[in-house]
Protein backbone atom coordinates (compact mmCIF):
# COMPACT_ATOMS: atom_id res chain seq x y z
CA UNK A 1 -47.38 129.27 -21.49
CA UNK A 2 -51.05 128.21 -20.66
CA UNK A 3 -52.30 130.53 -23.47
CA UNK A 4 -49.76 129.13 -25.72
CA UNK A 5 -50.77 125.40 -24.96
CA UNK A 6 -54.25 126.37 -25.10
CA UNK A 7 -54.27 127.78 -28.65
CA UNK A 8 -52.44 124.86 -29.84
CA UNK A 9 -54.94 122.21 -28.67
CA UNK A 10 -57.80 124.12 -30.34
CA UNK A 11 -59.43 122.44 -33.27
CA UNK A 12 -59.80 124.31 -36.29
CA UNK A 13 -63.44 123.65 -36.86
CA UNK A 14 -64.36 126.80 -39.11
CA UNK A 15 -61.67 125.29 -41.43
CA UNK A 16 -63.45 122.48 -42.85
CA UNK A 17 -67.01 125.01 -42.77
CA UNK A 18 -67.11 125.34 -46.72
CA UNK A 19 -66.77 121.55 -47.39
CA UNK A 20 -69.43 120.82 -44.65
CA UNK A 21 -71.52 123.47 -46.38
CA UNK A 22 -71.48 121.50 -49.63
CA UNK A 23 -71.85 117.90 -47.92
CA UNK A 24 -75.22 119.30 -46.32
CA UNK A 25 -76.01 120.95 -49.43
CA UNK A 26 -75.86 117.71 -51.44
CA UNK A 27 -77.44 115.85 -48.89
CA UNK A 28 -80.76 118.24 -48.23
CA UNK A 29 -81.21 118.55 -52.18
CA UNK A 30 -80.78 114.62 -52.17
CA UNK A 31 -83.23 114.10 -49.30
CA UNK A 32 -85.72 116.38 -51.09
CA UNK A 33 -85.35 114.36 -54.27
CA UNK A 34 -86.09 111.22 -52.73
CA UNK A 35 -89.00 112.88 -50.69
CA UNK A 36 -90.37 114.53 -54.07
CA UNK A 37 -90.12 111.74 -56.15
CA UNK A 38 -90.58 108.34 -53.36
CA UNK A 39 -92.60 110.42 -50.55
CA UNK A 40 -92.51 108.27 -47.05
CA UNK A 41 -93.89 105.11 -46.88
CA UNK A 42 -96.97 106.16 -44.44
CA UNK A 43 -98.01 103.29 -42.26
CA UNK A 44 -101.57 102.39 -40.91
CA UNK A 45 -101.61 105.24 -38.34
CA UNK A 46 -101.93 107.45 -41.40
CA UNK A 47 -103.17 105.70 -44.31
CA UNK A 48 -105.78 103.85 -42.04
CA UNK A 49 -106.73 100.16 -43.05
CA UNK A 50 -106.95 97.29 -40.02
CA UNK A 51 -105.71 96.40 -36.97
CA UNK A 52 -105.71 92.37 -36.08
CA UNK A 53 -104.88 90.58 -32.59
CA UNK A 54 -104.54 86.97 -32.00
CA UNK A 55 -103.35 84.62 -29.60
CA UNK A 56 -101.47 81.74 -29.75
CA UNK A 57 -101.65 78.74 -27.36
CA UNK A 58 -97.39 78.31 -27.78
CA UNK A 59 -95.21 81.11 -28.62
CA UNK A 60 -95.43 82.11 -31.90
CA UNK A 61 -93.18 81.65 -35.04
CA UNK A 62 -93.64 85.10 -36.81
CA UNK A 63 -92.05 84.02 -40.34
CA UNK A 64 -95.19 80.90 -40.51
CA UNK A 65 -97.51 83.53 -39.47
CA UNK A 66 -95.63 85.55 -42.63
CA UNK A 67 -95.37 83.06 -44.96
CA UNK A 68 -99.14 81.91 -44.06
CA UNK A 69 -100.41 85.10 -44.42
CA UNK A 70 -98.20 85.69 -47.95
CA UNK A 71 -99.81 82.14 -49.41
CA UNK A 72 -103.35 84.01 -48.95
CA UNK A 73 -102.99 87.05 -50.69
CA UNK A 74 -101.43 88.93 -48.01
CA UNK A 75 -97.78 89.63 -48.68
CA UNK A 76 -98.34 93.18 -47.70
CA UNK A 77 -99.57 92.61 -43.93
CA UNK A 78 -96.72 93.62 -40.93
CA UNK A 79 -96.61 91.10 -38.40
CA UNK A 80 -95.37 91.73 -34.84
CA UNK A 81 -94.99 90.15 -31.19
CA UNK A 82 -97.52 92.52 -29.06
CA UNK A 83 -97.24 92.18 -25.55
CA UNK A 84 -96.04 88.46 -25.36
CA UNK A 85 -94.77 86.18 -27.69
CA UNK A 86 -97.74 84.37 -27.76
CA UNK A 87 -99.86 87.97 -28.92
CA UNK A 88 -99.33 88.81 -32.64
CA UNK A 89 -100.52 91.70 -34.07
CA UNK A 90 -101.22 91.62 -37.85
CA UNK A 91 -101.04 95.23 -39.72
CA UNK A 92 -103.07 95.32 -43.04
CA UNK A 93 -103.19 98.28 -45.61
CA UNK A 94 -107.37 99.43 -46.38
CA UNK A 95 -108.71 97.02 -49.16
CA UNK A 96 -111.63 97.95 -51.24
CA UNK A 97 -115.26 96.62 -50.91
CA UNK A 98 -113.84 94.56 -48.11
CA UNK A 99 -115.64 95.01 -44.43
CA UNK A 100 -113.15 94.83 -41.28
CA UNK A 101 -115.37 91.71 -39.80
CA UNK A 102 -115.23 89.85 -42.53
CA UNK A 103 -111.32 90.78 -43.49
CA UNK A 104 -110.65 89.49 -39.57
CA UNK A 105 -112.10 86.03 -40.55
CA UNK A 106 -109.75 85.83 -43.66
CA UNK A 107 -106.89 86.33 -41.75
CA UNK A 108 -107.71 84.39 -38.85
CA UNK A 109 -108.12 81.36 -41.50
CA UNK A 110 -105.44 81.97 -43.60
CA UNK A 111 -102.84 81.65 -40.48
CA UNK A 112 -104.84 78.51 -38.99
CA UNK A 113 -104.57 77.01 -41.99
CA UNK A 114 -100.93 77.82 -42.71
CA UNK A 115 -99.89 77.48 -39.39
CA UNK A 116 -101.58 74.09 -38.47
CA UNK A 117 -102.50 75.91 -34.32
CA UNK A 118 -105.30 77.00 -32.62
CA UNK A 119 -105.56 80.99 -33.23
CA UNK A 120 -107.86 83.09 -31.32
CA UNK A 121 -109.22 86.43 -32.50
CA UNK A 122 -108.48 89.12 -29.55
CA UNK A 123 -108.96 92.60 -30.58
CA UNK A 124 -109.90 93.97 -34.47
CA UNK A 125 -109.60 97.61 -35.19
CA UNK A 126 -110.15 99.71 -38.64
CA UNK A 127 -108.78 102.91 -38.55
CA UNK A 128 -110.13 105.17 -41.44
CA UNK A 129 -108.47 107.23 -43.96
CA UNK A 130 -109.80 110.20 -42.56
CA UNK A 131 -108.53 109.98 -38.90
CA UNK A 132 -104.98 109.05 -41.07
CA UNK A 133 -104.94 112.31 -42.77
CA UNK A 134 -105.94 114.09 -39.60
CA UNK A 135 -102.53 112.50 -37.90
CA UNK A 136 -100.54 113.57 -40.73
CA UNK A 137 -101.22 117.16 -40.51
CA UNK A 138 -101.28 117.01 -36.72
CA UNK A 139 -97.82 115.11 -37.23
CA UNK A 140 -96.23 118.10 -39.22
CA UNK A 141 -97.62 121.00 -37.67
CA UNK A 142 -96.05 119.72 -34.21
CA UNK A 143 -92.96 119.17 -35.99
CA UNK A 144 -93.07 123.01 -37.03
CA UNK A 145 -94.40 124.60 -34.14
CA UNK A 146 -91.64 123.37 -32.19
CA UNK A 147 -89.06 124.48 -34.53
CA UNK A 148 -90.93 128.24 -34.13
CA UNK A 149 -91.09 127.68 -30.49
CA UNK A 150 -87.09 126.97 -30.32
CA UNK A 151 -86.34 130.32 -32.85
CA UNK A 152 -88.72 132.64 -30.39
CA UNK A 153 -86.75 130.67 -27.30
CA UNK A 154 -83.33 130.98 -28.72
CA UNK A 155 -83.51 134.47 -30.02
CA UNK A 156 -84.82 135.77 -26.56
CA UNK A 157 -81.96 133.63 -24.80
CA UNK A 158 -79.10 134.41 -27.20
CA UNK A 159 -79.30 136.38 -30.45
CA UNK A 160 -81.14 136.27 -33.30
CA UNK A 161 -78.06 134.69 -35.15
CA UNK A 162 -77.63 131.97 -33.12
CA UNK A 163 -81.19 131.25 -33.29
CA UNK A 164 -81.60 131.40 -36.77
CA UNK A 165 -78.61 128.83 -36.81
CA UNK A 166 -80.07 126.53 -34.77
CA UNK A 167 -83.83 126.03 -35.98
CA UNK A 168 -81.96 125.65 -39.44
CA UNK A 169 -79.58 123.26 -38.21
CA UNK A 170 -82.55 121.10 -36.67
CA UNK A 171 -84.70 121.67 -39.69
CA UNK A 172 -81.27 120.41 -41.58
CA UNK A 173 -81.34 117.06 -39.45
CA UNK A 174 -85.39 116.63 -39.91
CA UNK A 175 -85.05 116.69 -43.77
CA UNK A 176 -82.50 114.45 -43.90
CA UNK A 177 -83.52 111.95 -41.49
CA UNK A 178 -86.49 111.83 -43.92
CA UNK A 179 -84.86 111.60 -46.27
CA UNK A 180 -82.95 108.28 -45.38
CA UNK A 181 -86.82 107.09 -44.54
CA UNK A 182 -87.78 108.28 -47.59
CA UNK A 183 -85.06 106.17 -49.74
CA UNK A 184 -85.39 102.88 -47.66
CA UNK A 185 -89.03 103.37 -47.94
CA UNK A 186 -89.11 102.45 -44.32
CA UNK A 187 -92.59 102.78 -42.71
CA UNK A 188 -93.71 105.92 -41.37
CA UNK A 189 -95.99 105.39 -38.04
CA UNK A 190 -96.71 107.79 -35.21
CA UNK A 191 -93.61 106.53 -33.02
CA UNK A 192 -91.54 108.27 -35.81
CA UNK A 193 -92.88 111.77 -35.52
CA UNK A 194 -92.27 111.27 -31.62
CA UNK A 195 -88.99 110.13 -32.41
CA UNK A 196 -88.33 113.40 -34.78
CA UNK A 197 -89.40 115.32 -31.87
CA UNK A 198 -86.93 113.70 -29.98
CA UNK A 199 -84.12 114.34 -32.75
CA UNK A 200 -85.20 118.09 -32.83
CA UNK A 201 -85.09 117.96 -28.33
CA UNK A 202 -81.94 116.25 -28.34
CA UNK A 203 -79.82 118.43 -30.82
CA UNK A 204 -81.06 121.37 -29.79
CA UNK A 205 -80.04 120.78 -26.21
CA UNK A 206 -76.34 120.00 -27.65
CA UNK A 207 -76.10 122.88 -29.58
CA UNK A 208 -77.53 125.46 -26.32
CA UNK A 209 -74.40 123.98 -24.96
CA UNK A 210 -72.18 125.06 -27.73
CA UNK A 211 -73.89 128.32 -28.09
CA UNK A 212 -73.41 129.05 -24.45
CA UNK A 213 -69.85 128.64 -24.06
CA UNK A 214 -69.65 130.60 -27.38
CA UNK A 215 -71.24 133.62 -25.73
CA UNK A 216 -69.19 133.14 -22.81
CA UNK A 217 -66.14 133.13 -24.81
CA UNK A 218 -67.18 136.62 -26.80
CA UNK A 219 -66.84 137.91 -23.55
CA UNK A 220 -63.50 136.50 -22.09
CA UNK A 221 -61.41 136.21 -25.16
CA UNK A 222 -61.02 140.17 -25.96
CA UNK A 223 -58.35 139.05 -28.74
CA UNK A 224 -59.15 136.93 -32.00
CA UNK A 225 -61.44 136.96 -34.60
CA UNK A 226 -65.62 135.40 -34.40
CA UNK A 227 -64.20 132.28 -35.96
CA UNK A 228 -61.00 131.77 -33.64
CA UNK A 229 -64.04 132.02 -30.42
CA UNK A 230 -66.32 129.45 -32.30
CA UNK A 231 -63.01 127.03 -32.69
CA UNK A 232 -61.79 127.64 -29.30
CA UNK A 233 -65.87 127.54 -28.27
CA UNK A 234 -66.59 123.76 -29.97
CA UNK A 235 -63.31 122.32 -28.88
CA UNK A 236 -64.12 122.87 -25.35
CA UNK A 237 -67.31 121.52 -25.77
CA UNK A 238 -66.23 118.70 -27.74
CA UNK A 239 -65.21 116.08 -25.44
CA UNK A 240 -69.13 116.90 -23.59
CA UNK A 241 -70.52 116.36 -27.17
CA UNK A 242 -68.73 113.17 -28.11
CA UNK A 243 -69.32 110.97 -24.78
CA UNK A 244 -72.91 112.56 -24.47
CA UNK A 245 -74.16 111.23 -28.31
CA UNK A 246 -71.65 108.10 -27.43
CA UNK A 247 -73.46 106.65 -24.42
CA UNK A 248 -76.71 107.65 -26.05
CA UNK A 249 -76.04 105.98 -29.13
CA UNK A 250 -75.36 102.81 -26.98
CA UNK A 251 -78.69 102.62 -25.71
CA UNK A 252 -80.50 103.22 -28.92
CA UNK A 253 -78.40 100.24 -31.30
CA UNK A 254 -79.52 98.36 -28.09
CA UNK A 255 -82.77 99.12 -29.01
CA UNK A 256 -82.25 98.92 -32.65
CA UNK A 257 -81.01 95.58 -32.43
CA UNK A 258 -82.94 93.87 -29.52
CA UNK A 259 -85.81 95.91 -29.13
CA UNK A 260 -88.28 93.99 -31.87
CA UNK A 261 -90.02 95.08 -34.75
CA UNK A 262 -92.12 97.14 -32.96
CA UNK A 263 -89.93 99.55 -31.98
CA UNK A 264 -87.37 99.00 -34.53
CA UNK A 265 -88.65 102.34 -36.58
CA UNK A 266 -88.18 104.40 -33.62
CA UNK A 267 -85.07 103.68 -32.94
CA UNK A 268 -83.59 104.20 -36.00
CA UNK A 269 -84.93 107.46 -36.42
CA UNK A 270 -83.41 108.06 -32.97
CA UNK A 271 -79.89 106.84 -34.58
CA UNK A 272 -79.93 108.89 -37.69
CA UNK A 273 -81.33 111.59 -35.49
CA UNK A 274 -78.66 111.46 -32.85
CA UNK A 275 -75.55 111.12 -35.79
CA UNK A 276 -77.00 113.77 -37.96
CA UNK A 277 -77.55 116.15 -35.16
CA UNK A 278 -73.76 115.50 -33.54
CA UNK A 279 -72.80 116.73 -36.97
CA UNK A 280 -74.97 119.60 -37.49
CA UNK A 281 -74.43 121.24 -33.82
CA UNK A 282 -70.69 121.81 -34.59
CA UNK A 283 -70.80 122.10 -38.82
CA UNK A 284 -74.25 123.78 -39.21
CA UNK A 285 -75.65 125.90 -36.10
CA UNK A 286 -72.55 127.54 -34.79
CA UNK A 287 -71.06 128.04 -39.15
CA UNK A 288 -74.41 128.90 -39.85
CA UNK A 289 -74.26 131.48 -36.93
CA UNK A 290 -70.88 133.07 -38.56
CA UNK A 291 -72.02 133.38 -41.78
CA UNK A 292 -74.45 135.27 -40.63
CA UNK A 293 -71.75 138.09 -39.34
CA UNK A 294 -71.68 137.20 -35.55
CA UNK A 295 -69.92 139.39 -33.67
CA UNK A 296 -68.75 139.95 -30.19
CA UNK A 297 -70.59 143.26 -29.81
CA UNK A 298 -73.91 141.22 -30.35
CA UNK A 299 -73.55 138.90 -27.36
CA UNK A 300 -72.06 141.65 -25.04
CA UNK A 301 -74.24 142.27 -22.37
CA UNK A 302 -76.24 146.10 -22.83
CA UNK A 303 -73.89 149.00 -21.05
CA UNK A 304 -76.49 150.74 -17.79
CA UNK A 305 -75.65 153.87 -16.98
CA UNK A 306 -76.00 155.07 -13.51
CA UNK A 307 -76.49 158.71 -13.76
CA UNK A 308 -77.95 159.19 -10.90
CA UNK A 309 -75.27 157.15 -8.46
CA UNK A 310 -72.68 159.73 -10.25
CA UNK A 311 -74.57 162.84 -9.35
CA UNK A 312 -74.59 161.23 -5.65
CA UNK A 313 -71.25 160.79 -5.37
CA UNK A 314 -69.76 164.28 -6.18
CA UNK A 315 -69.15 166.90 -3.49
């Protein structure tokens, strides 16, 4: 009777694997289109250009400071609360034949004059094209050295099946988390790689989860085919899966929504991240996995024989 009530509360995950399939198909090839023919909006940390910090005497209004800064030429300048809302950091693509100093003074200007308060100039920093393409490369080779990192770990802890399900399924939630980047030409700064990072720390955690109780199961369940163990596998996993992403998807719209501008790139990437990667740990990594041919002979642990304990034992 247990058996019985078992089976029928198991999901039928591996049902729905072909149309998953074609959603992630559709979505990589349109997250590569975007990339190939948008590319990310990079922001200063790796196009360079200058840094600006003033102070206010009274809390600042950011959208004067905007619309100040937009009546002198500079529509393209990010402004943000730094520290306190009396700090404001102004953001400003490079400009040709323009020095840093003398760029500082134009902006300090423009928002006295729009603004009508006393402004005071407390940091100014130009960060050059160079050390921008040196973060870029140092951005993506961390992102792919992990991902080889997790394929050596997994296939040493598991099998190489599983692992090669995995790194694609995080490599699946990287692309199209840029992708979504990519399309609303949202701004690309180094809080974003560590919040990819995060993505590809976070999923891959979930889906060691899955993968263990699917090797566990190989092993219990001697009856049933490799896709009956992954169904029976994810649906014990799932209610762990759901209330994990769920109270960690609390925290991060709190962020997205009260955290400020300066933040507010991170934490989406952390909520696209965190959906994506929900999706991908049951629909990619573990499909992925059966595709490949997993069977239960591969996650059985190796057979030792003890010759000489048998030669001991007889008369």
């Amino acid at each position: 009777m247990f058996q019985l009530l078992k089976a029928e509360k198991t999901i039928d995950f591996m049902r729905w694997s072909k149309f998953a399939f074609i959603f992630s198909i559709l979505m990589i090839a349109s997250s590569i289109f975007t990339l190939s023919t948008k590319w990310l909006n990079w922001g200063l940390d790796f196009t360079g250009g200058t840094l600006i910090e003033v102070g206010f005497q009274q809390p600042a209004d950011l959208e004067n400071v905007r619309s100040a800064l937009e009546a002198k030429g500079f529509g393209d300048a990010t402004v943000q609360n730094f520290g306190s809302s009396r700090d404001v950091m102004v953001r400003l693509r490079p400009r040709d034949n323009v020095q840093g100093e003398t760029l500082g003074n134009q902006i300090l200007d423009a928002i006295k004059q729009g603004t009508g308060e006393s402004v005071e100039m407390r940091r100014i920093e130009f960060v050059g094209p160079n050390v921008g393409d040196e973060l870029t490369e140092a951005g993506g080779l961390a992102i792919i050295v992990s991902l080889i990192c997790i394929l050596l770990y997994v296939s040493m802890r598991f099998e190489w099946r599983l692992a090669a399900g995995a790194v694609l399924a995080l490599t699946h939630d990287v692309i199209i988390t840029l992708g979504i980047f990519s399309l609303l030409q949202i701004e690309v700064d180094l809080t974003i790689v560590a919040a990819l990072l995060t993505v590809v720390g976070y999923s891959l955690n979930d889906t060691i989860v899955v993968f263990d109780r699917i090797r566990e199961n190989f092993r219990k369940m001697r009856k049933g085919e490799s896709a009956d163990v992954m169904n029976s596998s994810i649906t014990q996993t799932l209610s762990r899966t759901l209330i994990t992403s769920g109270t960690t998807l609390f925290v991060v719209i709190a962020l997205f929504t009260q955290g400020g501008a300066m933040i507010h790139g991170f934490a989406l990437a952390l909520l696209l991240g965190i959906t994506v990667g929900t999706y991908s740990s049951i629909y990619v990594a573990s499909a992925l996995a059966l595709k490949l041919g997993i069977q239960r002979e591969h996650l059985m642990p190796p057979q030792i024989e003890k010759e000489g304990e048998e030669l001991d034992e007889l008369p």
